[in-house]
Protein backbone atom coordinates (compact mmCIF):
# COMPACT_ATOMS: atom_id res chain seq x y z
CA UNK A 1 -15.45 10.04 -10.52
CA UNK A 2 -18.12 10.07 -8.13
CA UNK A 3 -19.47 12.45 -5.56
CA UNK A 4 -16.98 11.91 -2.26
CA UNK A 5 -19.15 11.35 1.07
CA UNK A 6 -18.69 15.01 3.12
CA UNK A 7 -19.48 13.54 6.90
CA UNK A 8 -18.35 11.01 8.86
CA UNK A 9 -21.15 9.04 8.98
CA UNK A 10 -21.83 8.94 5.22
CA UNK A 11 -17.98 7.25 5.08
CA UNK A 12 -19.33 4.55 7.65
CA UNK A 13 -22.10 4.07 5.27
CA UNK A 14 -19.89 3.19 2.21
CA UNK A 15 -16.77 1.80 3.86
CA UNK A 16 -16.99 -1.69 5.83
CA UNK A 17 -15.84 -1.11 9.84
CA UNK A 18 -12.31 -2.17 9.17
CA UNK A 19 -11.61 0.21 6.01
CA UNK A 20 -12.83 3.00 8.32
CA UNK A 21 -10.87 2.11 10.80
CA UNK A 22 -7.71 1.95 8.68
CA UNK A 23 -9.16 4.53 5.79
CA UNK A 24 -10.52 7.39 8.20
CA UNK A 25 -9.17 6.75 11.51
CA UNK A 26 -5.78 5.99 10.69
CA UNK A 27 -5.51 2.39 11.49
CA UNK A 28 -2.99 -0.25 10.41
CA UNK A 29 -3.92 -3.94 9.63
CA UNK A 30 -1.71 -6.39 11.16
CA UNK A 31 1.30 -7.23 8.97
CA UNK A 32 0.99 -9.95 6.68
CA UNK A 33 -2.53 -10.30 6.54
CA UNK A 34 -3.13 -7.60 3.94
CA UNK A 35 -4.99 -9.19 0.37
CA UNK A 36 -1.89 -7.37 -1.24
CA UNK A 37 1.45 -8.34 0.53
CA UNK A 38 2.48 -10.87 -1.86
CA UNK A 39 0.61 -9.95 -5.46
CA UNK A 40 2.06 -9.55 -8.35
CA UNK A 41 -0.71 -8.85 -10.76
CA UNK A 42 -0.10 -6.22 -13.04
CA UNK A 43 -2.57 -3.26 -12.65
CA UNK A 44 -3.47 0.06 -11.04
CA UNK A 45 -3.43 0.26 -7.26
CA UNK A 46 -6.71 3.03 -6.46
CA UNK A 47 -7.88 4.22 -3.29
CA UNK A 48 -10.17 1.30 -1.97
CA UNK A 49 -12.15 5.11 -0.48
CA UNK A 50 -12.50 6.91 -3.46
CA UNK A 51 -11.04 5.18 -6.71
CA UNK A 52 -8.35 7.72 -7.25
CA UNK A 53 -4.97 5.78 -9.08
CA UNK A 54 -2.38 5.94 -6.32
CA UNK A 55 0.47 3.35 -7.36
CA UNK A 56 1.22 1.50 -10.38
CA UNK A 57 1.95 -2.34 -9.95
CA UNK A 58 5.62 -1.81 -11.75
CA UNK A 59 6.36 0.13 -9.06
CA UNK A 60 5.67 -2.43 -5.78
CA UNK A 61 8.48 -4.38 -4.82
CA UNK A 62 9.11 -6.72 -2.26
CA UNK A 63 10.71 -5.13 1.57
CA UNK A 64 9.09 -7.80 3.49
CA UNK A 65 8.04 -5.70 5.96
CA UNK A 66 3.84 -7.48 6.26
CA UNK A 67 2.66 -4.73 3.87
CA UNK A 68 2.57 -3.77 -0.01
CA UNK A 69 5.49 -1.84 -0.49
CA UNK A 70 6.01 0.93 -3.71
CA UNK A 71 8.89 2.99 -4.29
CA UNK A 72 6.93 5.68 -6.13
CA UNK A 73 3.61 6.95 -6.16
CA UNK A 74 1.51 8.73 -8.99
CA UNK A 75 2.54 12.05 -9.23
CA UNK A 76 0.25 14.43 -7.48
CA UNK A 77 -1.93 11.34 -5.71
CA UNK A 78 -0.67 10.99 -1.94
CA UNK A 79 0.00 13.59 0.28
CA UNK A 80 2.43 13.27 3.16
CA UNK A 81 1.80 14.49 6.78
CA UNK A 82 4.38 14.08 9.81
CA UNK A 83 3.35 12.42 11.76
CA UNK A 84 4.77 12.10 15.47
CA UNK A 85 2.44 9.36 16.94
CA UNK A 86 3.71 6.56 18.97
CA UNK A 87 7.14 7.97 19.87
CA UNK A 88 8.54 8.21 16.09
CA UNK A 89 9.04 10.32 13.82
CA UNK A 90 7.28 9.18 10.67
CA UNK A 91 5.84 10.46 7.88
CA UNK A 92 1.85 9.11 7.14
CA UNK A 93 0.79 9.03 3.31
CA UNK A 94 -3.11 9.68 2.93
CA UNK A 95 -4.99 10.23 -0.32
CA UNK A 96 -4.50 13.40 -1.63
CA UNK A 97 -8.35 13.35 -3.23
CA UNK A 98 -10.36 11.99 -0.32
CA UNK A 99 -7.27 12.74 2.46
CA UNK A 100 -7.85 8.88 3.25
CA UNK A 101 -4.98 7.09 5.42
CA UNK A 102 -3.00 4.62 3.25
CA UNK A 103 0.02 4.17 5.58
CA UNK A 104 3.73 5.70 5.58
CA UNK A 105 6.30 6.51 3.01
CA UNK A 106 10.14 5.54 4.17
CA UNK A 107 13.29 7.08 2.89
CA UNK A 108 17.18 6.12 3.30
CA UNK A 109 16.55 2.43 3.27
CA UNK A 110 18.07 1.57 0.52
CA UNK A 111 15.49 -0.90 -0.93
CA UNK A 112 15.21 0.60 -4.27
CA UNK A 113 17.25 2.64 -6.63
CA UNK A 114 14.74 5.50 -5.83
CA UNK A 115 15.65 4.89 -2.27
CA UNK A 116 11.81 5.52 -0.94
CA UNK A 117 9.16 2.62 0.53
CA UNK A 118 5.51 3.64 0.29
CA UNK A 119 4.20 1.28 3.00
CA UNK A 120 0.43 1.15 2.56
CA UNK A 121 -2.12 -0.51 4.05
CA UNK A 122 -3.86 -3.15 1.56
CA UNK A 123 -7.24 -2.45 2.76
CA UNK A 124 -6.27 0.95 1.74
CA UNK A 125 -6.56 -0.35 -1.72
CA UNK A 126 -7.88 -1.59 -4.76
CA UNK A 127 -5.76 -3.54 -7.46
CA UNK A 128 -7.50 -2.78 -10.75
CA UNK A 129 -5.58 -5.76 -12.99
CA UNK A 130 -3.82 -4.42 -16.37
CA UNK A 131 -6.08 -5.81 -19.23
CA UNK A 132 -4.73 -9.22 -21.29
């Protein structure tokens, strides 16, 4: 993998304005407007920031909730921070290579056997499709 940008600035260099805002500056893009909500392409979800795998396509599933929604992640790829903002008490999921905001993880729902909803951010992300 490639060298990771170490400033600020060199992160508005390779990101567009609205991946930093969402990527670096913990942003959220408005629900249901996200490239991602609705695909079902088999692949490898990777950081849109840094290319790291974060979520495999077998494991997004459909909460309707405006974002891409995964009950697992890859083991080891997203860190979780609380994250009291706003007046609730969530938990914020960020990259665990480049520390990148991807969104939230849920738990208690009851969505999936596993019980857990990794809401992310699509600009957060990059579907690399599984080859024919």
């Amino acid at each position: 993998m490639e060298l990771l940008p170490k400033t600020e600035d060199e992160w508005r260099v390779r990101l567009s304005p609205a991946e930093y805002r969402v990527l670096r500056q913990a942003g959220t893009e408005a629900p249901w407007t996200g490239e991602y909500v609705s695909t079902k392409t088999p692949g490898m979800y990777t950081c849109r920031a840094c290319g790291a795998q974060l979520f495999d396509s077998a494991t997004k599933f459909d909460s309707h909730c405006g974002w891409p929604s995964f009950d697992q992640a890859i083991p080891g790829a997203v860190r979780e921070i609380e994250d009291p903002s706003h007046g609730m008490d969530r938990t914020e999921i960020r990259c665990a290579r480049c520390d990148s905001h991807l969104g939230h993880v849920f738990r208690g729902e009851g969505y999936t056997p596993l019980n857990t909803r990794h809401c992310v951010n699509s600009i957060s992300l990059r579907l690399e499709p599984q080859p024919d």
